[in-house]
C-alpha atoms as a PDB file:
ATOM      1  CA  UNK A   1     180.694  37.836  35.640  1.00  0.00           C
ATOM      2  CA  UNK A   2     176.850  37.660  34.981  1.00  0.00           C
ATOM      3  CA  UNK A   3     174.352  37.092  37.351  1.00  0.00           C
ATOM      4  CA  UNK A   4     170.750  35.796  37.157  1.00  0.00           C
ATOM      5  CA  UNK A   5     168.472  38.628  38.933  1.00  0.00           C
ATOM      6  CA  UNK A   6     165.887  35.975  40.077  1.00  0.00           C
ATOM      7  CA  UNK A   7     168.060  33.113  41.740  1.00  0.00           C
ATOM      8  CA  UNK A   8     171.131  34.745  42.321  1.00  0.00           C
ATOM      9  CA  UNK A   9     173.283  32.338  40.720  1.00  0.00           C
ATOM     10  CA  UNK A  10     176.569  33.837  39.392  1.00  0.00           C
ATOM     11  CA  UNK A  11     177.628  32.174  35.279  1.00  0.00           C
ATOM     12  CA  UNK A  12     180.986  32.254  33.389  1.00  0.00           C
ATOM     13  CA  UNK A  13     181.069  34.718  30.593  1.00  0.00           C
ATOM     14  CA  UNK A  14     179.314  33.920  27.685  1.00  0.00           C
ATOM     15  CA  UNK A  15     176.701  32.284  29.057  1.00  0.00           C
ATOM     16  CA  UNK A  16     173.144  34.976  28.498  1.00  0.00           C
ATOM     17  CA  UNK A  17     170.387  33.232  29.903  1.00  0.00           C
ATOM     18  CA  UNK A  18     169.874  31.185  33.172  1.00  0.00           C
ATOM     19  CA  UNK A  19     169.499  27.759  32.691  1.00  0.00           C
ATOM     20  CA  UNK A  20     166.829  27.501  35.690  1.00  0.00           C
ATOM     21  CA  UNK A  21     165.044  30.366  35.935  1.00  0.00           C
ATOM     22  CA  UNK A  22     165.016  30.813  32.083  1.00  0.00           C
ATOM     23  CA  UNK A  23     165.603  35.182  32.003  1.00  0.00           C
ATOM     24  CA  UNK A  24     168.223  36.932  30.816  1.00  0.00           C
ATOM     25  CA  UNK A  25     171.049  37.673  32.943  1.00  0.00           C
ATOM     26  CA  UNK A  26     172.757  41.198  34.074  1.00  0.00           C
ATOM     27  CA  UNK A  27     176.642  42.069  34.912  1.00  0.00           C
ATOM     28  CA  UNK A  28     175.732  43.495  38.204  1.00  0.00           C
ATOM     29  CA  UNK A  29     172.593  42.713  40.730  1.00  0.00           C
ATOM     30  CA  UNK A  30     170.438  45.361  42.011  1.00  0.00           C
ATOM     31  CA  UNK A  31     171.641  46.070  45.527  1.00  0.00           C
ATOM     32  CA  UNK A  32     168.748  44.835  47.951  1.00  0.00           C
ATOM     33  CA  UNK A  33     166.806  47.247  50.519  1.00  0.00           C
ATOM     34  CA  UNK A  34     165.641  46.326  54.061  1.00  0.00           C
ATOM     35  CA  UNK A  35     163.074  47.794  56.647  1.00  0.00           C
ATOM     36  CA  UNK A  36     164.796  49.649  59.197  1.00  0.00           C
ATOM     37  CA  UNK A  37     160.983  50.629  60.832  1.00  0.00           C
ATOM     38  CA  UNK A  38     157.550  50.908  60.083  1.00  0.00           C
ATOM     39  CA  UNK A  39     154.171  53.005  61.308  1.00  0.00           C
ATOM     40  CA  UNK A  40     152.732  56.181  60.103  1.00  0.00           C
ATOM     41  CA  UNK A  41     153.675  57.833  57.205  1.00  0.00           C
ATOM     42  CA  UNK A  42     153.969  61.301  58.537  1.00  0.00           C
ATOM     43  CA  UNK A  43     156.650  60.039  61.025  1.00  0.00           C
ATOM     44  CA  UNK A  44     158.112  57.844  58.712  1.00  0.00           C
ATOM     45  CA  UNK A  45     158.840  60.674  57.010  1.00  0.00           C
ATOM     46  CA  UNK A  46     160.341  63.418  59.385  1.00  0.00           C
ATOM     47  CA  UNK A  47     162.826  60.009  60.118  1.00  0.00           C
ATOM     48  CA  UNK A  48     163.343  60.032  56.635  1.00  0.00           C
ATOM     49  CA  UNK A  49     164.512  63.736  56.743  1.00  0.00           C
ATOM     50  CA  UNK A  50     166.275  63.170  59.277  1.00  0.00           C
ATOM     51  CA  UNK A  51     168.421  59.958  57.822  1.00  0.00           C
ATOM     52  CA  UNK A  52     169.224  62.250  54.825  1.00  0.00           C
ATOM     53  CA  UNK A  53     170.627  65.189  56.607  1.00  0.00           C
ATOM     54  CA  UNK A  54     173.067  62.573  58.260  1.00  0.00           C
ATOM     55  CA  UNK A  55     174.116  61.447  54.528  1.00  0.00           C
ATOM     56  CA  UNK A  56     171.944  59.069  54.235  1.00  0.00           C
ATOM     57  CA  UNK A  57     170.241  59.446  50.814  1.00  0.00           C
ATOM     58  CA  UNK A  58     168.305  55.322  49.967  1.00  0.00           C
ATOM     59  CA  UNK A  59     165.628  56.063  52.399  1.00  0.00           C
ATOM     60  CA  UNK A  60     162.252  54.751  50.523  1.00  0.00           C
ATOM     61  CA  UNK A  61     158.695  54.730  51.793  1.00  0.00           C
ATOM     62  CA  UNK A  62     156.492  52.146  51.059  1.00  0.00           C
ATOM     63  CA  UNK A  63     153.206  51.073  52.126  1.00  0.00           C
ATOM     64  CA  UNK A  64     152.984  47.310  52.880  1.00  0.00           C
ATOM     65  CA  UNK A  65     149.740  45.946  51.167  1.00  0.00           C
ATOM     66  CA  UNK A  66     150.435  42.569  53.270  1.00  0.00           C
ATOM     67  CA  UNK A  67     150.213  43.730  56.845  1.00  0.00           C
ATOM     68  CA  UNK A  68     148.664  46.905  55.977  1.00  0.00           C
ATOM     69  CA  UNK A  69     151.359  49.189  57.246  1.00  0.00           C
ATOM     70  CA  UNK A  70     153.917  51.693  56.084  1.00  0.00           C
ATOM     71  CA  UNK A  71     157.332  50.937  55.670  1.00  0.00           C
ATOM     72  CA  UNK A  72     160.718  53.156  55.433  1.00  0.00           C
ATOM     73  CA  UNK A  73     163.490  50.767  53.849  1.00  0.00           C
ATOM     74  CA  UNK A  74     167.011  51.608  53.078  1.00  0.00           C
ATOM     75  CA  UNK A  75     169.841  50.042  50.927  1.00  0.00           C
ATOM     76  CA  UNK A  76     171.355  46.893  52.493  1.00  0.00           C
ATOM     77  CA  UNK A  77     175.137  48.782  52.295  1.00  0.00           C
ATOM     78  CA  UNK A  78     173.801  51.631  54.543  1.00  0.00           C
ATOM     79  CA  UNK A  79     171.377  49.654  56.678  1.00  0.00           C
ATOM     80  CA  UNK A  80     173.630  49.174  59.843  1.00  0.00           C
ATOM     81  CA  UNK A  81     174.763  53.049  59.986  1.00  0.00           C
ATOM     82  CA  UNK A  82     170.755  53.815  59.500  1.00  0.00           C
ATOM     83  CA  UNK A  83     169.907  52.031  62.276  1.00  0.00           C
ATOM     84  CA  UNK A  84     171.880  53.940  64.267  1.00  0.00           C
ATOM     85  CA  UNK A  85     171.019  56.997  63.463  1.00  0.00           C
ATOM     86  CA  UNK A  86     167.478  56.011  63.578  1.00  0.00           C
ATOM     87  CA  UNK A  87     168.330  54.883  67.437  1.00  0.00           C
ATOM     88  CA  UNK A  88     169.720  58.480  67.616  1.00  0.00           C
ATOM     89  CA  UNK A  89     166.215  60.034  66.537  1.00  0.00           C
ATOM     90  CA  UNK A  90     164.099  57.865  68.666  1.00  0.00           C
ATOM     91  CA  UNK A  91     166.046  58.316  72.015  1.00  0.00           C
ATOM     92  CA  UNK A  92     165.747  62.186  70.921  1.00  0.00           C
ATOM     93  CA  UNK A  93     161.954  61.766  70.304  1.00  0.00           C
ATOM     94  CA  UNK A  94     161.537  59.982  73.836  1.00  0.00           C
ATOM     95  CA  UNK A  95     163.684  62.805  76.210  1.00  0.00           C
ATOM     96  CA  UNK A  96     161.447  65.508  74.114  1.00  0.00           C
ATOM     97  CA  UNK A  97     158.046  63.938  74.718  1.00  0.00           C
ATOM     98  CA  UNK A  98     159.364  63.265  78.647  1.00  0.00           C
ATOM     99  CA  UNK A  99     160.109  66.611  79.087  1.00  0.00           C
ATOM    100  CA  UNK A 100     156.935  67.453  77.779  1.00  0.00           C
ATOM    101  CA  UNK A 101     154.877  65.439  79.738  1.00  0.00           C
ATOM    102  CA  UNK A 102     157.266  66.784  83.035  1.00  0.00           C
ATOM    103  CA  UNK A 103     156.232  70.443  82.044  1.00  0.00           C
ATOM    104  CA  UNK A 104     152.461  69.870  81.921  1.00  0.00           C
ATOM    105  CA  UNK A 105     152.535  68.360  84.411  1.00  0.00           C
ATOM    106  CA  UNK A 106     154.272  70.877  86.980  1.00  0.00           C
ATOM    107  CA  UNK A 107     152.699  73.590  85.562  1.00  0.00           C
ATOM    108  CA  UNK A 108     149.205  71.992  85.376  1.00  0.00           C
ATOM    109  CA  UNK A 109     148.569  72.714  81.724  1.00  0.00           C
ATOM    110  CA  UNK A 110     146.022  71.591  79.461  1.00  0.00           C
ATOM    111  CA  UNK A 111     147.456  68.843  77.126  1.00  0.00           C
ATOM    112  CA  UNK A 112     148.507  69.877  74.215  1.00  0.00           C
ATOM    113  CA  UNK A 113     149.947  68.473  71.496  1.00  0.00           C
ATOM    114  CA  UNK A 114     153.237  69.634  70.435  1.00  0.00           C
ATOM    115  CA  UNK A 115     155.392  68.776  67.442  1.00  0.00           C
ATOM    116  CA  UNK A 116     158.997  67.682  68.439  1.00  0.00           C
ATOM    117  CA  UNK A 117     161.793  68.485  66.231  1.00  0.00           C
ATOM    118  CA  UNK A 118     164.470  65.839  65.438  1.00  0.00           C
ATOM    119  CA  UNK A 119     167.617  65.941  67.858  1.00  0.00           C
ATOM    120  CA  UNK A 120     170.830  68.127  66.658  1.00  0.00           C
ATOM    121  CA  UNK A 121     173.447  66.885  64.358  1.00  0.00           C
ATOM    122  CA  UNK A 122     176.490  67.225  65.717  1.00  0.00           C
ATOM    123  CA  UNK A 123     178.523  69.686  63.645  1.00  0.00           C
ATOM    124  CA  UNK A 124     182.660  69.465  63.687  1.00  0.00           C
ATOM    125  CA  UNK A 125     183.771  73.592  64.930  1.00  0.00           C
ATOM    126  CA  UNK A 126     186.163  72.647  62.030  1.00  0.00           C
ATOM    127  CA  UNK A 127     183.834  72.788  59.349  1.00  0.00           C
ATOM    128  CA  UNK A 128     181.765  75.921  60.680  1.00  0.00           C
ATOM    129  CA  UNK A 129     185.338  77.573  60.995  1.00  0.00           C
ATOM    130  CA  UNK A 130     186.232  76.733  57.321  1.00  0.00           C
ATOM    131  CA  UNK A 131     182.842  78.044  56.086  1.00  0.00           C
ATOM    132  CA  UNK A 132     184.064  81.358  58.555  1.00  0.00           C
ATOM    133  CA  UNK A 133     187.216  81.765  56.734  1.00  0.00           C
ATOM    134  CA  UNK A 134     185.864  81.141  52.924  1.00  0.00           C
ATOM    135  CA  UNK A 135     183.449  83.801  53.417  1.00  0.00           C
ATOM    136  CA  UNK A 136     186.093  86.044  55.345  1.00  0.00           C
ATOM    137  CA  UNK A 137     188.490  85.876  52.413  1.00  0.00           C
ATOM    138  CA  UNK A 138     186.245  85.850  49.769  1.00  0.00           C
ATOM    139  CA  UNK A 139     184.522  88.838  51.436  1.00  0.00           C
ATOM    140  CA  UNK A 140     187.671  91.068  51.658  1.00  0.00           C
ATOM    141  CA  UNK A 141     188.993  90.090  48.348  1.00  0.00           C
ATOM    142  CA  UNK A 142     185.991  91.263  46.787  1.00  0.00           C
ATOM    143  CA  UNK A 143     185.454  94.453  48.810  1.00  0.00           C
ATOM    144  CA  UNK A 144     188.786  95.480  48.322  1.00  0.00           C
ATOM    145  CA  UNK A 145     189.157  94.743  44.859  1.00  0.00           C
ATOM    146  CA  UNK A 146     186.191  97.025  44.287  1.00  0.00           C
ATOM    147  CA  UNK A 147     187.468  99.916  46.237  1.00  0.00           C
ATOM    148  CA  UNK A 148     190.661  99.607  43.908  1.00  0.00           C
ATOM    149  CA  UNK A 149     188.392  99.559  41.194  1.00  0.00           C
ATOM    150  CA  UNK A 150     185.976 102.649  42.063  1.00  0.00           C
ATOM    151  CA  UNK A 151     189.811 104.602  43.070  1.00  0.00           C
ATOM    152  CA  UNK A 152     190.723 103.661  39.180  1.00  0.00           C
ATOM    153  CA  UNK A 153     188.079 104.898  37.670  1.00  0.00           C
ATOM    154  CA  UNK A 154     188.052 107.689  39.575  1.00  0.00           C
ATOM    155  CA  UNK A 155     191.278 108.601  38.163  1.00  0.00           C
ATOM    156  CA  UNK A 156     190.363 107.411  34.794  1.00  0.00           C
ATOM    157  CA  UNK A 157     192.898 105.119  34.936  1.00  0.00           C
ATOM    158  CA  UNK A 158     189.446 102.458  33.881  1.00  0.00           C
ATOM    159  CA  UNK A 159     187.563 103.751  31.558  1.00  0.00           C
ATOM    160  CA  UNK A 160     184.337 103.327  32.879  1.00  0.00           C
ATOM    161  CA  UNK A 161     180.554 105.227  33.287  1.00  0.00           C
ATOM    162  CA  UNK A 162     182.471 107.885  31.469  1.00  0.00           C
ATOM    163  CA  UNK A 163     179.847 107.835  29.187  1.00  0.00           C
ATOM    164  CA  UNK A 164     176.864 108.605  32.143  1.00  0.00           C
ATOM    165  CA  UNK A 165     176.568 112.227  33.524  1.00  0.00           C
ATOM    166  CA  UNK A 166     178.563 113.512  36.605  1.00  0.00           C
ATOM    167  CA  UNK A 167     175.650 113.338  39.374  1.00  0.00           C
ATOM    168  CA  UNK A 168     174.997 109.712  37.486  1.00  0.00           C
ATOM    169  CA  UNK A 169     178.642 109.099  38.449  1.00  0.00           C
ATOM    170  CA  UNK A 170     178.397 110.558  41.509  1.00  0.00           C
ATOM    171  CA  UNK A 171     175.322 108.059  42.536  1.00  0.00           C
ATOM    172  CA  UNK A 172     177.063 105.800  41.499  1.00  0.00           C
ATOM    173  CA  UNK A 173     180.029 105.852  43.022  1.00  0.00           C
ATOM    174  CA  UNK A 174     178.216 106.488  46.459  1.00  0.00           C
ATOM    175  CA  UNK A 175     176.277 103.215  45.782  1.00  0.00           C
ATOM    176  CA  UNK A 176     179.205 101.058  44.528  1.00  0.00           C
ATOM    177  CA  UNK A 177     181.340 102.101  47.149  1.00  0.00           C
ATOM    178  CA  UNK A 178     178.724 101.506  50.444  1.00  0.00           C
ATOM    179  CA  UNK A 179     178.278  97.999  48.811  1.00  0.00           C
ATOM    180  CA  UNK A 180     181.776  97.408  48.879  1.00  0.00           C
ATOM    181  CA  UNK A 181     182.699  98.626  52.193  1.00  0.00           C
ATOM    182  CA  UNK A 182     179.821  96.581  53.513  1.00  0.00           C
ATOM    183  CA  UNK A 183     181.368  93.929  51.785  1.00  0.00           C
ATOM    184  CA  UNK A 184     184.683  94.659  53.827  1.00  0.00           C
ATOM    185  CA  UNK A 185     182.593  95.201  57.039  1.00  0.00           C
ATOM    186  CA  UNK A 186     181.334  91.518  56.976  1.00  0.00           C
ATOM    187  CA  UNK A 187     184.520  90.222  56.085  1.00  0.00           C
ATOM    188  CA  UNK A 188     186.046  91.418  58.914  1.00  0.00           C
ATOM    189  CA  UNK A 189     183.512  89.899  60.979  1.00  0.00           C
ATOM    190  CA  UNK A 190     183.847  86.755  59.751  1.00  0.00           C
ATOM    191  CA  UNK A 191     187.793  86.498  59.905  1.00  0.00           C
ATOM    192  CA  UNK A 192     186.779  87.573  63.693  1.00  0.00           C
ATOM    193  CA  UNK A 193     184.542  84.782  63.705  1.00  0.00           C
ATOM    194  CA  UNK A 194     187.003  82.363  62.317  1.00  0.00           C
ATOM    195  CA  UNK A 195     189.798  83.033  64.762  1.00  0.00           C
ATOM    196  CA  UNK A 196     187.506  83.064  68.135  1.00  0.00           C
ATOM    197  CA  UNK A 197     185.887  79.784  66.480  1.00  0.00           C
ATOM    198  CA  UNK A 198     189.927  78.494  66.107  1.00  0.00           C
ATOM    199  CA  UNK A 199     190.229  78.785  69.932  1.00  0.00           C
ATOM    200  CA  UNK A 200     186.789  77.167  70.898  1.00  0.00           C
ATOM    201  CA  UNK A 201     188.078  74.384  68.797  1.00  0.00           C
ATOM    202  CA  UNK A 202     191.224  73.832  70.454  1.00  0.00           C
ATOM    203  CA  UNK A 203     189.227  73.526  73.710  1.00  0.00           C
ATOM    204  CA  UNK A 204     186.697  71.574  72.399  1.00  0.00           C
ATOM    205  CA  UNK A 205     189.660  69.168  71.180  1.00  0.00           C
ATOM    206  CA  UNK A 206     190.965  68.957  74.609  1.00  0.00           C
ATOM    207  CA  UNK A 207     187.788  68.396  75.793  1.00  0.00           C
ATOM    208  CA  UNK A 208     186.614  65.344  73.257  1.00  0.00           C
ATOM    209  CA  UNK A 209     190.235  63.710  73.657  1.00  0.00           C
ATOM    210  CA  UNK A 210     189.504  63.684  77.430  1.00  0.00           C
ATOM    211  CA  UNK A 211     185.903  62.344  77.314  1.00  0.00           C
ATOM    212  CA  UNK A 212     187.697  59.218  75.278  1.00  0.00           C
ATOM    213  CA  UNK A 213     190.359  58.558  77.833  1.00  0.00           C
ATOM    214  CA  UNK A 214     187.634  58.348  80.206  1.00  0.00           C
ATOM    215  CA  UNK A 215     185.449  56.234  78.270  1.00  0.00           C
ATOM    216  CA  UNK A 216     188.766  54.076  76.936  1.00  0.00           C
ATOM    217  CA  UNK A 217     189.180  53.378  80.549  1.00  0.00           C
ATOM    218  CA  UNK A 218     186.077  52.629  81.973  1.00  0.00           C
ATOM    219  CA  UNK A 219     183.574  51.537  79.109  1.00  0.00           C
ATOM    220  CA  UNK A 220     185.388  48.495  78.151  1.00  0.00           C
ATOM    221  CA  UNK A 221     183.784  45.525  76.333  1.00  0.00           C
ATOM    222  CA  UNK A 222     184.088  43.396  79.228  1.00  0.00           C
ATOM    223  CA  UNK A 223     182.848  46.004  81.505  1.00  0.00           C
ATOM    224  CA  UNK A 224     179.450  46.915  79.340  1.00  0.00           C
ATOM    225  CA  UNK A 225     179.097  43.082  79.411  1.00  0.00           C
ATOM    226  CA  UNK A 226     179.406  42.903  83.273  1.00  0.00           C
ATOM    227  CA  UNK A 227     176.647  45.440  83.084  1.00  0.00           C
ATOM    228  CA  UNK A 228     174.195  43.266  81.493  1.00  0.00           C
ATOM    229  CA  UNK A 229     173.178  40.230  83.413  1.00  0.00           C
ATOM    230  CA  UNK A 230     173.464  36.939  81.560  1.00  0.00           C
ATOM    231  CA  UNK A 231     169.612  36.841  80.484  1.00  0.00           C
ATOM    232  CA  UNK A 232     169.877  39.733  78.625  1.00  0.00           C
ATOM    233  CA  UNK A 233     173.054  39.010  76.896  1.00  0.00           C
ATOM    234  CA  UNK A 234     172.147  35.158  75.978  1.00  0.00           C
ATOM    235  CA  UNK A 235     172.606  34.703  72.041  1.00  0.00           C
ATOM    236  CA  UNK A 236     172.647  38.278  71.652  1.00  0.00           C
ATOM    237  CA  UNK A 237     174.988  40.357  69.179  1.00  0.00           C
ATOM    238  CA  UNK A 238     176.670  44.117  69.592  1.00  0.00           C
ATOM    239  CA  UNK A 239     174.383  44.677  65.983  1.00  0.00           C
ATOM    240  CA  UNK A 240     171.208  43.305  67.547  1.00  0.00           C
ATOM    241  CA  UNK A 241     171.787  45.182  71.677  1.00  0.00           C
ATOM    242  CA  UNK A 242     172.817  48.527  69.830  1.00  0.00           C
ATOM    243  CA  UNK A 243     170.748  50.546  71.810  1.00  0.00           C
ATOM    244  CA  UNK A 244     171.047  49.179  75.193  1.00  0.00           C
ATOM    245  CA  UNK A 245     174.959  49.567  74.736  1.00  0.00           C
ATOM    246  CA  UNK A 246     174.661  53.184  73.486  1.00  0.00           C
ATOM    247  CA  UNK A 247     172.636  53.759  75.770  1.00  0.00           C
ATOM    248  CA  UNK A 248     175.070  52.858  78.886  1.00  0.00           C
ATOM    249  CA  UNK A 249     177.598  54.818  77.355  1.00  0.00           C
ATOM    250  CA  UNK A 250     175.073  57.906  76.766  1.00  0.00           C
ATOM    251  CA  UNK A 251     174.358  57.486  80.284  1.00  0.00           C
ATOM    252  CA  UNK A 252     177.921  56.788  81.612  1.00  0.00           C
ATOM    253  CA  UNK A 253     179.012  60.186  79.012  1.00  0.00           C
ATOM    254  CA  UNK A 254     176.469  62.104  80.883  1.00  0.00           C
ATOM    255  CA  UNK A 255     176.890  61.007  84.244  1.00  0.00           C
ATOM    256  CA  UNK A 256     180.875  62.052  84.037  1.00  0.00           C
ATOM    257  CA  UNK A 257     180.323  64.927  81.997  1.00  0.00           C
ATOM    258  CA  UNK A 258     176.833  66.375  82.793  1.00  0.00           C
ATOM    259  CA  UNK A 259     177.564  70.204  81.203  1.00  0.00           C
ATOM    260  CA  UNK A 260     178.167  68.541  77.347  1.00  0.00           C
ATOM    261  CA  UNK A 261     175.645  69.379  74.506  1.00  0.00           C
ATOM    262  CA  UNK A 262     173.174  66.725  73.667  1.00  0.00           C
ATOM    263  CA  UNK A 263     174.418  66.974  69.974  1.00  0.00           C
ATOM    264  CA  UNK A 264     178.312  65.872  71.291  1.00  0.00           C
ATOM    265  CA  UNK A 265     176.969  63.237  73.679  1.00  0.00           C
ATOM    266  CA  UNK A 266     175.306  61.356  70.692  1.00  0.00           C
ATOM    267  CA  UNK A 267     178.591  61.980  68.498  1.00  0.00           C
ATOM    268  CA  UNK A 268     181.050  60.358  71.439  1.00  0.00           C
ATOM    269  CA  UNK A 269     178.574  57.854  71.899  1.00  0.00           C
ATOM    270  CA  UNK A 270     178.547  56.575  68.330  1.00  0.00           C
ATOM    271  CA  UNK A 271     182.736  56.897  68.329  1.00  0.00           C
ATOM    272  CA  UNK A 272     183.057  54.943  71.632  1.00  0.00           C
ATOM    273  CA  UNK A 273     180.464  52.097  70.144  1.00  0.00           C
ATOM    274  CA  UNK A 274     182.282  52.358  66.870  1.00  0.00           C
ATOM    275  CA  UNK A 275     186.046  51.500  68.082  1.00  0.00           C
ATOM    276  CA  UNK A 276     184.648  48.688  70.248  1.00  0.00           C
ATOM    277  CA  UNK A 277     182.620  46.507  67.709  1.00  0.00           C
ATOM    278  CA  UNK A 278     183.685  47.497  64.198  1.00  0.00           C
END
């Protein structure tokens, strides 16, 4: 069905021009953007990096001619998952600058200035283990496959560099054959890789499934909303007190489970908040 791109309005088929706003109309509206945060544009951009390496790819900076201010926007469909990320990257940014100002302070520094990097992505053992086994396989298949090769034409069973001179030959055989044993040395590594990363990943399995028991049984929606007194809570929405509520289950993750990476916390956090409100 057409649309009219300045009002909106949807028209049967057939119909090519809007009858208020007088333009022609499309099959499909433009999907909208929204400011998710504003400020400088050096920031806006490291928060912009940082939104893309977590998949999220509409992230636009514009400056704001109106209130005379920079502005990082992103498309309405991904707005609610950028938001949390962005929460992700701020809470991040504040432990980092804390810390910093706890160091200079017990060690009676000199200010100084230092840049903070963005928090760590969680990455699934699963995925890391995959990339372990590609290169493993792919590793060994090639290595051996050239060994077998360099044996054949050794025996001139392949006919080939029988054209080049025997210390030519010799070379390079020596040559071929170190890069292909090398090849087999790092395959073997990584299938060594793969299987001790197989067993962290069973324990880190046991591990997550017990953090969400825990957090299944005490974290409740009635129980994060006994933790907020009535003032705070008043005509709010789970969208709109996102990061207080991740931040009582950060804190409640933490508390129960204080040896966890920082990168697993925020991933459990996000689950938890996820199978309570969506």
């Amino acid at each position: 069905m057409p649309w009219c791109p300045v009002c909106k309005n949807e028209y049967k088929e057939g119909i090519l021009r809007c009858a208020d706003c007088n333009v022609d109309l499309v099959e499909q509206l433009a999907e909208e953007t929204k400011a998710i945060y504003f400020g400088e544009r050096s920031k806006l951009e490291t928060i912009d990096a940082f939104l893309k390496e977590n998949g999220i790819e509409s992230g636009n900076i514009t400056f704001e001619q109106e209130e005379q201010v920079y502005e990082l926007s992103v498309l309405e469909s991904e707005r609610q998952k950028a938001v949390r990320v962005l929460g992700i990257f701020l809470r991040e940014e504040e432990k980092n600058e804390d810390k910093h100002a706890e160091e200079e302070q017990s060690e009676r520094m000199e200010p100084e200035k230092k840049k903070q990097e963005p928090a760590a992505v969680y990455v699934d053992k699963k995925y890391r283990a995959d990339e372990y086994k590609t290169s493993a396989y792919t590793l060994l298949f090639v290595g051996t496959l050239g060994i077998a090769c360099l044996v054949c034409m050794g025996f001139g069973i392949l006919p080939l560099f029988q054209h080049l001179g025997t210390s030519t030959k010799i070379m390079m055989y020596v040559v071929l054959g170190a890069l292909f044993v090398v090849f087999l040395g790092f395959g073997m590594y990584s299938m060594k890789a793969y299987k001790n990363m197989s067993l962290e990943i069973l324990e880190e399995e046991k591990l997550i499934k017990k953090v969400e028991e825990y957090l299944n049984k005490t974290l409740t929606k009635e129980a994060i909303k006994a933790s907020f007194n009535e003032k705070e809570i008043e005509n709010e929405n789970p969208e709109d007190m996102y990061f207080e509520i991740t931040e009582r289950i950060e804190a409640e993750i933490e508390k129960a489970f204080p040896d966890l990476e920082d990168a697993l916390i925020a991933k459990l956090t996000e689950d938890h908040y996820t199978r309570l409100y969506e």
